[in-house]
C-alpha atoms as a PDB file:
ATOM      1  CA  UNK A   1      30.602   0.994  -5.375  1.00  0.00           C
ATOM      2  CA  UNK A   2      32.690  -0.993  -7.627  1.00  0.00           C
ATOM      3  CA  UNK A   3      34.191  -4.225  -6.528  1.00  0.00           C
ATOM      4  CA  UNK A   4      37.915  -5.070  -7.712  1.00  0.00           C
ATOM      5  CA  UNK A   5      37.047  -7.701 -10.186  1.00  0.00           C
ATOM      6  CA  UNK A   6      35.718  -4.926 -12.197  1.00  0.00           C
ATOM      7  CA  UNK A   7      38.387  -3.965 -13.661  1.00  0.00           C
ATOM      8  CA  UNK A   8      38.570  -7.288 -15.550  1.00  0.00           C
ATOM      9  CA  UNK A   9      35.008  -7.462 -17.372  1.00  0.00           C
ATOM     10  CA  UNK A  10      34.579  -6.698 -20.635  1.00  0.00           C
ATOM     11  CA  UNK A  11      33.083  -3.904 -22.173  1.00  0.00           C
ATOM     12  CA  UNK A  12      29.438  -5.498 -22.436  1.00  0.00           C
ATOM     13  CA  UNK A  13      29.952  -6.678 -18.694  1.00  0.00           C
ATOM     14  CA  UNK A  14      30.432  -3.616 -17.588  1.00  0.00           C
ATOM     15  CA  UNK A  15      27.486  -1.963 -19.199  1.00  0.00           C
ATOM     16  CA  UNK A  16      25.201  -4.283 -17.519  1.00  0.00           C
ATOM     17  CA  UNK A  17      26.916  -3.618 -13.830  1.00  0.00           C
ATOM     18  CA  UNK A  18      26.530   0.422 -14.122  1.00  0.00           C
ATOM     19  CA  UNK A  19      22.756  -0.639 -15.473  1.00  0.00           C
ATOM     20  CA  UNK A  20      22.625  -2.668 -12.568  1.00  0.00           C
ATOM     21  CA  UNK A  21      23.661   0.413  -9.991  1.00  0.00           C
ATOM     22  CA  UNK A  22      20.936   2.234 -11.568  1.00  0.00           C
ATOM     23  CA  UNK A  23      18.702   0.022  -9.978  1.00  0.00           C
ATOM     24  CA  UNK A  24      16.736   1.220  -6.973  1.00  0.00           C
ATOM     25  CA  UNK A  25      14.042  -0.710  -5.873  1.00  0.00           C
ATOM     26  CA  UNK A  26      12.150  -3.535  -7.076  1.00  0.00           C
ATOM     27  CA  UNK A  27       8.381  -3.575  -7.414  1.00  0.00           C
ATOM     28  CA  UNK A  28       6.379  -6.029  -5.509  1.00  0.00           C
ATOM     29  CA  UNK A  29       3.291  -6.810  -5.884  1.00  0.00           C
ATOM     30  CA  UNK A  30       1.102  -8.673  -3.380  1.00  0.00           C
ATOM     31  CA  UNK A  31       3.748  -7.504  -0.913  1.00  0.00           C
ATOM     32  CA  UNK A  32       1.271  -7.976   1.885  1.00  0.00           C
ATOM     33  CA  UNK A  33       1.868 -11.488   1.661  1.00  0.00           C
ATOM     34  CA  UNK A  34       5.260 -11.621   2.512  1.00  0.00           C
ATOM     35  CA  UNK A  35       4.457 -10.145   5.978  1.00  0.00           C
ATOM     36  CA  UNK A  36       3.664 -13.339   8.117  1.00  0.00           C
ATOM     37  CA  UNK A  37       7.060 -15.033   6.523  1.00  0.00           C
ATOM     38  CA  UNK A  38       8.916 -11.968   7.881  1.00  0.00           C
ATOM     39  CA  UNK A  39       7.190 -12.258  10.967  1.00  0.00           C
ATOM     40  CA  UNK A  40       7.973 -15.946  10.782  1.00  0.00           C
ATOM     41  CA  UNK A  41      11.134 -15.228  10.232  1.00  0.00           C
ATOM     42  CA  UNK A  42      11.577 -12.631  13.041  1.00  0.00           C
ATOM     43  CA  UNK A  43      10.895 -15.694  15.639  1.00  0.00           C
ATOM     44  CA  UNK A  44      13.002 -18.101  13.930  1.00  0.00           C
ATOM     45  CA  UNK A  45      16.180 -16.254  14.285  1.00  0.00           C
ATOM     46  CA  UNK A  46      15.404 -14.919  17.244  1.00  0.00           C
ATOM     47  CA  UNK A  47      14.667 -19.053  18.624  1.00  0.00           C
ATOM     48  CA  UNK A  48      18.359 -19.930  16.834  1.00  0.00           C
ATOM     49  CA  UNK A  49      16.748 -22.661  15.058  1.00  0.00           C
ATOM     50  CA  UNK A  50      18.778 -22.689  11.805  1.00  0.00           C
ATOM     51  CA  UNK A  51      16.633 -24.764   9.861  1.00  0.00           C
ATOM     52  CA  UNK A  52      13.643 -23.202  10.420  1.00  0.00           C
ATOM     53  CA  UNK A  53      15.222 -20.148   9.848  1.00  0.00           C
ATOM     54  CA  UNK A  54      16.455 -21.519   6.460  1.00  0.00           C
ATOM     55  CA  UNK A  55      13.213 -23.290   5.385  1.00  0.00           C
ATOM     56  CA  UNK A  56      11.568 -19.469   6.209  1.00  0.00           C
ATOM     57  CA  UNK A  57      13.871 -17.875   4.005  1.00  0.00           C
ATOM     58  CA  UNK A  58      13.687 -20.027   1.474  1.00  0.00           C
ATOM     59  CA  UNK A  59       9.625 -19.191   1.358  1.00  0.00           C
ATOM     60  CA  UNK A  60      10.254 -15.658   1.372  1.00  0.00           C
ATOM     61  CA  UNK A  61      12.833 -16.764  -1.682  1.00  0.00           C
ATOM     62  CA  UNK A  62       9.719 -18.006  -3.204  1.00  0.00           C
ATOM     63  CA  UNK A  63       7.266 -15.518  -2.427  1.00  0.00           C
ATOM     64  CA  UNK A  64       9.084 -12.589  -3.454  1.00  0.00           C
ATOM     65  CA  UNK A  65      10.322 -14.091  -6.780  1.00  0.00           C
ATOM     66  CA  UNK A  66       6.407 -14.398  -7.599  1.00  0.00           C
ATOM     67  CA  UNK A  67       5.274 -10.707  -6.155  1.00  0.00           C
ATOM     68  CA  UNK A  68       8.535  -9.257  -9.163  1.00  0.00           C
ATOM     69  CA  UNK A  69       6.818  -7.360 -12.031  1.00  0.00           C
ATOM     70  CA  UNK A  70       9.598  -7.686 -14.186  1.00  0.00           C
END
C-alpha cells in the first residue's frame, strides 16, 4: 500500500519504497534468544507497567538488531 506522500518522492525514492514492498521477512538468527524478552514482555504489558514495558522493548530493539543477517 502506498501512503500519500508518495506521490512527492523522487524518482530514486521511489525505487527504494517498491524495493522496500518487496520485502518479506527478515532473517534472524539466534532467534531463540529473543523468546524470554517476548515472554518478558508478555507480563509487562499485561502488569501496565510502562517502563518496564519500554525498557523490555528496548532489549528486544537490541536483540533483534544483532540476530539481522543483513
Amino acid at each position: 500500500m502506498r501512503y500519500a506522500y508518495y506521490a512527492k518522492l523522487g524518482k530514486a525514492d521511489k525505487a527504494t519504497y517498491r524495493r522496500s514492498d518487496d520485502i518479506t521477512a527478515i532473517p534472524l538468527n539466534g532467534v531463540r534468544r529473543l523468546r524470554p524478552i517476548v515472554e518478558r514482555l508478555k507480563r509487562d504489558l499485561a502488569s501496565e507497567d510502562r517502563r518496564r514495558a519500554r525498557i523490555t522493548v528496548w532489549m528486544r530493539i537490541a536483540r533483534l538488531l544483532r540476530c539481522t543477517s543483513f
